[in-house]
C-alpha atoms as a PDB file:
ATOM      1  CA  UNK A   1     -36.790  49.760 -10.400  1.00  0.00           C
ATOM      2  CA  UNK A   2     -36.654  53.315 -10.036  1.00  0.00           C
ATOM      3  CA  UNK A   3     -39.694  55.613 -10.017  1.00  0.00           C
ATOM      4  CA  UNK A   4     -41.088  57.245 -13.392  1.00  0.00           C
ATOM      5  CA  UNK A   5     -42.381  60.191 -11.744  1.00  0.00           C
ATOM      6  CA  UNK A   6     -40.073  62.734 -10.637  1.00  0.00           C
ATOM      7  CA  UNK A   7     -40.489  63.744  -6.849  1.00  0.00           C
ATOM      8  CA  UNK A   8     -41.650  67.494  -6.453  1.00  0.00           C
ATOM      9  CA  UNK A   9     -40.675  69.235  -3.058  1.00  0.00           C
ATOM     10  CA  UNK A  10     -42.773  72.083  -2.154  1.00  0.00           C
ATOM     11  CA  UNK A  11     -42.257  74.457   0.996  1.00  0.00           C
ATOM     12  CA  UNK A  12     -44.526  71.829   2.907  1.00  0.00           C
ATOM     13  CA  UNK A  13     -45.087  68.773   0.724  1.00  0.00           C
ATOM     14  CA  UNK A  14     -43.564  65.978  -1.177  1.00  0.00           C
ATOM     15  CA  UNK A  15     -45.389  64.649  -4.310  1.00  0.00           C
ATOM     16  CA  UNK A  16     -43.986  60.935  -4.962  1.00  0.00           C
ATOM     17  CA  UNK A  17     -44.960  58.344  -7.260  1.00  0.00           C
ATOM     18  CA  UNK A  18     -47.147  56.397  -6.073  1.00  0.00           C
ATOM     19  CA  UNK A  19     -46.364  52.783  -4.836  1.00  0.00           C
ATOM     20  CA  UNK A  20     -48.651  50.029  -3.647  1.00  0.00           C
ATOM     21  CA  UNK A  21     -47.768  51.019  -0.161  1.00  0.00           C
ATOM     22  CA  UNK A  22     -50.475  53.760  -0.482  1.00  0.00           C
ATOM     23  CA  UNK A  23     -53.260  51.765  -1.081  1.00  0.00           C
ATOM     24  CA  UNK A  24     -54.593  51.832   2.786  1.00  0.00           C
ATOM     25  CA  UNK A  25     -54.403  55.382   2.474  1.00  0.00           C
ATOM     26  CA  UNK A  26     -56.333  55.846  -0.400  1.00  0.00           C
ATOM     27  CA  UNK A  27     -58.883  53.441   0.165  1.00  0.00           C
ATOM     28  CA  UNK A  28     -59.070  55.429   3.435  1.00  0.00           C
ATOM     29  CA  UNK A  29     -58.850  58.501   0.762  1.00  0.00           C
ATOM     30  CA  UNK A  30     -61.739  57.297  -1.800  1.00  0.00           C
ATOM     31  CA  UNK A  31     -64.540  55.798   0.614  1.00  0.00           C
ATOM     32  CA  UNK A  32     -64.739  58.929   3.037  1.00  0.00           C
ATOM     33  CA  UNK A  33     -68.027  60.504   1.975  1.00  0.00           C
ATOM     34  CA  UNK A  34     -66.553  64.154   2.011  1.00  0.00           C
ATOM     35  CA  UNK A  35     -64.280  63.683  -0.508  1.00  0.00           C
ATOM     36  CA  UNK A  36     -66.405  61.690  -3.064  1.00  0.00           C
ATOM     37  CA  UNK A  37     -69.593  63.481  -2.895  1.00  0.00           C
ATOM     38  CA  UNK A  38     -68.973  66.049  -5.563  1.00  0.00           C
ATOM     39  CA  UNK A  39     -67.046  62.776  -7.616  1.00  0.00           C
ATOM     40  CA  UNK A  40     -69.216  60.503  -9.170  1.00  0.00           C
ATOM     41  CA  UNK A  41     -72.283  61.466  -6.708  1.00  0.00           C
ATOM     42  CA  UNK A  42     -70.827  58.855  -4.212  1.00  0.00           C
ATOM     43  CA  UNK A  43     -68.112  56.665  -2.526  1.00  0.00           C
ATOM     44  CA  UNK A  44     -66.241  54.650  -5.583  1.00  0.00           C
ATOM     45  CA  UNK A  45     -66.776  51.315  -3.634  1.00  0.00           C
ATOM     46  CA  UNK A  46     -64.735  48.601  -2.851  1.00  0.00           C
ATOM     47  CA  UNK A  47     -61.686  48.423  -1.769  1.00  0.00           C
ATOM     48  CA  UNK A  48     -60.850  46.509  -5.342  1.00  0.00           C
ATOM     49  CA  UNK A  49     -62.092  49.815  -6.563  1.00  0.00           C
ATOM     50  CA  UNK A  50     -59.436  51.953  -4.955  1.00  0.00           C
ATOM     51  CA  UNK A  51     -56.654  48.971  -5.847  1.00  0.00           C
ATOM     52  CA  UNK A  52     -57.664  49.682  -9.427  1.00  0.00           C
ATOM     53  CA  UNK A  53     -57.518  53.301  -9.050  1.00  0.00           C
ATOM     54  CA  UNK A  54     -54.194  53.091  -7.585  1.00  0.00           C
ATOM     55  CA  UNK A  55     -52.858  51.492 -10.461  1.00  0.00           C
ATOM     56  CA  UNK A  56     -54.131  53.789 -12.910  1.00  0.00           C
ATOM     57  CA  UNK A  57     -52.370  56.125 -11.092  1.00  0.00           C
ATOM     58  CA  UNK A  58     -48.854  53.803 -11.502  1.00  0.00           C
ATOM     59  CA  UNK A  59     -49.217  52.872 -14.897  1.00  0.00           C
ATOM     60  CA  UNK A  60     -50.436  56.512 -16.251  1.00  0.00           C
ATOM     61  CA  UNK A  61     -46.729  57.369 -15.572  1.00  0.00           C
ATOM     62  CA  UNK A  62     -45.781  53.785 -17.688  1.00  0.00           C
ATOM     63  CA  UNK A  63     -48.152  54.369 -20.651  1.00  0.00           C
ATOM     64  CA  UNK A  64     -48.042  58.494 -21.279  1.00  0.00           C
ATOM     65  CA  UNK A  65     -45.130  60.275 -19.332  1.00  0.00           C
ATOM     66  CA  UNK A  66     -47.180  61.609 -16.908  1.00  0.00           C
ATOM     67  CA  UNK A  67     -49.981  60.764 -14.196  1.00  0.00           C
ATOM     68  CA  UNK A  68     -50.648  61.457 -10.383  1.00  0.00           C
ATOM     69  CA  UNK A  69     -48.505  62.007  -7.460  1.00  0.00           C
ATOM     70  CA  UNK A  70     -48.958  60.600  -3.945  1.00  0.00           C
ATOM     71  CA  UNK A  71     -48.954  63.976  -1.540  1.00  0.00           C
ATOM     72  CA  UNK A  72     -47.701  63.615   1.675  1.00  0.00           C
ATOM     73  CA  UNK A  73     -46.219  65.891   4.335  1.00  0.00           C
ATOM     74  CA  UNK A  74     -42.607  66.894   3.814  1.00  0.00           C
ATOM     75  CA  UNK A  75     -42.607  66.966   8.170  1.00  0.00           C
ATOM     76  CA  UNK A  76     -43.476  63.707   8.980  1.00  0.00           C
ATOM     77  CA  UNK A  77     -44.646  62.388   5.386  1.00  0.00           C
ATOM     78  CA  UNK A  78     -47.996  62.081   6.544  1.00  0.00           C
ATOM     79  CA  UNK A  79     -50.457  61.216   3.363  1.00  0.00           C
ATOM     80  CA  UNK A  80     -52.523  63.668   2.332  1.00  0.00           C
ATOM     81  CA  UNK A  81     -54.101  63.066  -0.646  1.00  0.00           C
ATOM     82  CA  UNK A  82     -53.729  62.527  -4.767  1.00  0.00           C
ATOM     83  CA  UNK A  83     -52.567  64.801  -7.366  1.00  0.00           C
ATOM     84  CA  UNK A  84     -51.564  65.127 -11.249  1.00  0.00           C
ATOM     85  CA  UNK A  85     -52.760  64.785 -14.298  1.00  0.00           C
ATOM     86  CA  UNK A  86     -54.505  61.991 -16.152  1.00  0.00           C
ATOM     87  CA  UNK A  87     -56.054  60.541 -19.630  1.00  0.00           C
ATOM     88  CA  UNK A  88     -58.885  58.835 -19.088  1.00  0.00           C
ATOM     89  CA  UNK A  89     -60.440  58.179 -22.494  1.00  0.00           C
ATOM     90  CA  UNK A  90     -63.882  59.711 -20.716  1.00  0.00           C
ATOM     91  CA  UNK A  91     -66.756  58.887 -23.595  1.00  0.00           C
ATOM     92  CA  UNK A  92     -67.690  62.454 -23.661  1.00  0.00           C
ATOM     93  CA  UNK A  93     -68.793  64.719 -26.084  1.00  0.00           C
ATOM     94  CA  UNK A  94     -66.818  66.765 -27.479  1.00  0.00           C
ATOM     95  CA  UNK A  95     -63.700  64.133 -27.036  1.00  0.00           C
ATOM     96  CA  UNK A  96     -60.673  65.806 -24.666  1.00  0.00           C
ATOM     97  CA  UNK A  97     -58.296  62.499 -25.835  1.00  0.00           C
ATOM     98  CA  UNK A  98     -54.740  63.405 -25.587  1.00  0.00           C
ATOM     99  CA  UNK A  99     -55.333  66.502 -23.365  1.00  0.00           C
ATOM    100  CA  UNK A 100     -54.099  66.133 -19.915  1.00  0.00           C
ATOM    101  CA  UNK A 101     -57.054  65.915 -17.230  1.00  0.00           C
ATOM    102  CA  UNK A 102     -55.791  67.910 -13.745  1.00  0.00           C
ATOM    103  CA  UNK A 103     -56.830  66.762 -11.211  1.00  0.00           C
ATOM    104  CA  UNK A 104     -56.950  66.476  -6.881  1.00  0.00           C
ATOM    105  CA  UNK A 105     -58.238  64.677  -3.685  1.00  0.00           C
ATOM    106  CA  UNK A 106     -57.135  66.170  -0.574  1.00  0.00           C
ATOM    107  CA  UNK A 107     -58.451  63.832   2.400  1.00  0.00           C
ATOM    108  CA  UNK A 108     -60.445  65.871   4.890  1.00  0.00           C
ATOM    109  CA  UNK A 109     -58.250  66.145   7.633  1.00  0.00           C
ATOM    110  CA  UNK A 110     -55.774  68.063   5.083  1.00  0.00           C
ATOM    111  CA  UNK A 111     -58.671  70.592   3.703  1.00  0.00           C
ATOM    112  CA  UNK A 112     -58.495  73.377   3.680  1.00  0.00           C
ATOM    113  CA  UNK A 113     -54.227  74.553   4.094  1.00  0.00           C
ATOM    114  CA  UNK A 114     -53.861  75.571   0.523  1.00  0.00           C
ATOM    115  CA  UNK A 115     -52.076  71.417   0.158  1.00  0.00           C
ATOM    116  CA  UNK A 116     -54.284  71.351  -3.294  1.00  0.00           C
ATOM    117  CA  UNK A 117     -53.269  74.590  -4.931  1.00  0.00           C
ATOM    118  CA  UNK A 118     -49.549  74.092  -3.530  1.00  0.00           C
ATOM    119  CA  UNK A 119     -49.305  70.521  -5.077  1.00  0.00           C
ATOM    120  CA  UNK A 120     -51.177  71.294  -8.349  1.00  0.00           C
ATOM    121  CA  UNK A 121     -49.159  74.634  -8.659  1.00  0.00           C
ATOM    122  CA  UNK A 122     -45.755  72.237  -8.802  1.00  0.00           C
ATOM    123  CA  UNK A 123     -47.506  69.897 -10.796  1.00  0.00           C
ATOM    124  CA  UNK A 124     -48.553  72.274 -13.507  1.00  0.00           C
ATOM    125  CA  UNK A 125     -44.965  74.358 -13.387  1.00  0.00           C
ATOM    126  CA  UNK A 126     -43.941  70.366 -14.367  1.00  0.00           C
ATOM    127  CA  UNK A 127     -46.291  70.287 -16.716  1.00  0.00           C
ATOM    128  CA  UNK A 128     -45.042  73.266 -18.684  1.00  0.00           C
ATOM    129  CA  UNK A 129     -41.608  72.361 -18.593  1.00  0.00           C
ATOM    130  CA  UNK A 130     -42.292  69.312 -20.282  1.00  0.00           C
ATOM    131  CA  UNK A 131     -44.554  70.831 -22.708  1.00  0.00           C
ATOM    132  CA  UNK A 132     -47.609  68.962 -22.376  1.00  0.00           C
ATOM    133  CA  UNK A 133     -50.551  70.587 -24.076  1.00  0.00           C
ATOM    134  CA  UNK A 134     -52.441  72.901 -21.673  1.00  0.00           C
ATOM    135  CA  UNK A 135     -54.443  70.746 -19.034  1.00  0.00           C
ATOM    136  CA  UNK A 136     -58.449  70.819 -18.287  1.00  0.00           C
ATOM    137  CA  UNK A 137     -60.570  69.660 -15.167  1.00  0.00           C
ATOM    138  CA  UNK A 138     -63.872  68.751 -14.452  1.00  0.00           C
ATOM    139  CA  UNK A 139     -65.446  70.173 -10.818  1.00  0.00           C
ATOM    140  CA  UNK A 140     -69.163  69.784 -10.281  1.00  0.00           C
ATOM    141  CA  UNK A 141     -70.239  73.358  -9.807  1.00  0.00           C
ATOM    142  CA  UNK A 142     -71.360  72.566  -6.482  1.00  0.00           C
ATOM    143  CA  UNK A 143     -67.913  71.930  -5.602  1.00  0.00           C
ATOM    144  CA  UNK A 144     -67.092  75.479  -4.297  1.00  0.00           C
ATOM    145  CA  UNK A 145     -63.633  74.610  -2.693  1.00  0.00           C
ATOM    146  CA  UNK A 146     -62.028  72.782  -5.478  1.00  0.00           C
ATOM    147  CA  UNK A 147     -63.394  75.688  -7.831  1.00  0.00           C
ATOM    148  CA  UNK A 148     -61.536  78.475  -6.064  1.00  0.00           C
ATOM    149  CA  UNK A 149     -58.451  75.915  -6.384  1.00  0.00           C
ATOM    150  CA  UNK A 150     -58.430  75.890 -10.094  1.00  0.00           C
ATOM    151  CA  UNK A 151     -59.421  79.581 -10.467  1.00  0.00           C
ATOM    152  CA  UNK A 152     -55.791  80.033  -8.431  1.00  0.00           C
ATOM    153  CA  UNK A 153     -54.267  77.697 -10.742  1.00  0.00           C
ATOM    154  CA  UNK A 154     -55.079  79.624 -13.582  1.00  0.00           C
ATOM    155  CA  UNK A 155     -58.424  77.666 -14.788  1.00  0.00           C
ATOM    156  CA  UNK A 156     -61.521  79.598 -16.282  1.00  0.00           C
ATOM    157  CA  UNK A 157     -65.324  78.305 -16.782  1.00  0.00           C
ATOM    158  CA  UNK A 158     -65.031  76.981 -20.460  1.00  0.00           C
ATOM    159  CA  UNK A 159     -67.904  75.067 -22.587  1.00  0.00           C
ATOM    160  CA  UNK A 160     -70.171  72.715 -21.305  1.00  0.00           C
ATOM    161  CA  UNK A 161     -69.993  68.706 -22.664  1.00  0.00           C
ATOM    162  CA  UNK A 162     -71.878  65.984 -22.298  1.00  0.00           C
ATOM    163  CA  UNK A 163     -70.608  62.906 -20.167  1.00  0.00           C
ATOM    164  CA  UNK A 164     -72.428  59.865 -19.715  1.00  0.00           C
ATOM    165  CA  UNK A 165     -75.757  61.786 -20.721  1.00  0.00           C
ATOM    166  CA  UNK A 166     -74.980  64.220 -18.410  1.00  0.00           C
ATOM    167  CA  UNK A 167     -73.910  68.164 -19.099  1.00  0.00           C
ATOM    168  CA  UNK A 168     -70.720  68.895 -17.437  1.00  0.00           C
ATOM    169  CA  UNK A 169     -68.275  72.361 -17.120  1.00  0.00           C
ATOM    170  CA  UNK A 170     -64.771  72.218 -18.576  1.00  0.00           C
ATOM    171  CA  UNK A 171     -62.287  74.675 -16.634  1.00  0.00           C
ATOM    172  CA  UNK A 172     -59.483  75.182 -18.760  1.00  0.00           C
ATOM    173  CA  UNK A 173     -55.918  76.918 -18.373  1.00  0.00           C
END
């Protein structure tokens, strides 16, 4: 079966559907505590956690058009991390339903190259093309990194919600 993502090439990356062959890296991905402190407050769990997650991330493609793309190295096709856009349905107040969701986890060792702003930048150029509606994200303030990555993608502080009884930032494009 062919993939329903498109592959995106970027001077130094690949963005690929993802296939269950990733699921070692992105259990290895979702349960390192530097990338899921600012997400959730903590590591997502098990390893059925991260098979669940990884097939949100295949069927997202299945059910809306769109979804996330595995990153990995274009020399040497080393993982590197997650990327795209999602909707998750999040019970939050007001409702974002039917608004894409950007979003990206870069596994430590990749940090801090510019990999997040180059994947999301193809991602988003995508995006337009296909004229989805313009995207959000949700980055805990403490998150200073991943901030300055959607302020070069274009995002801007927006109103505040309230998810799971808890006031959250929008960034929006």
């Amino acid at each position: 079966m062919p993939p329903l993502a498109p592959t995106l090439e970027t001077p130094r990356l690949r963005l690929r559907m993802h296939t269950i062959d990733d699921w070692e890296p992105m259990v290895a991905l979702w349960t390192h505590p530097d990338v899921v402190r600012h997400i959730g407050g903590g590591a997502i769990g098990t390893r059925h956690d991260v098979w669940f997650r990884l097939l949100r991330h295949i069927g997202h493609w299945a059910a809306l058009g769109y979804g996330y793309w595995a990153i990995e190295t274009r020399d040497g096709g080393a993982f590197v991390g997650s990327a795209g856009l999602g909707d998750y349905r999040r019970e939050m107040d007001p409702p974002m339903h039917g608004v894409p969701e950007a979003g990206w986890t870069i596994h430590p060792r990749h940090q801090g190259k510019g990999f997040a702003t180059e994947a999301m930048q193809a991602i988003l150029a995508w995006a337009d093309a296909q004229d989805l509606p313009p995207a959000f994200c949700i980055i805990s303030l403490e998150n200073a990194p991943s901030i300055r990555v959607a302020e070069k993608l274009g995002f801007r502080l927006g109103e505040t919600a309230i998810l799971r009884g808890n006031t959250i930032h929008l960034l929006r494009r």
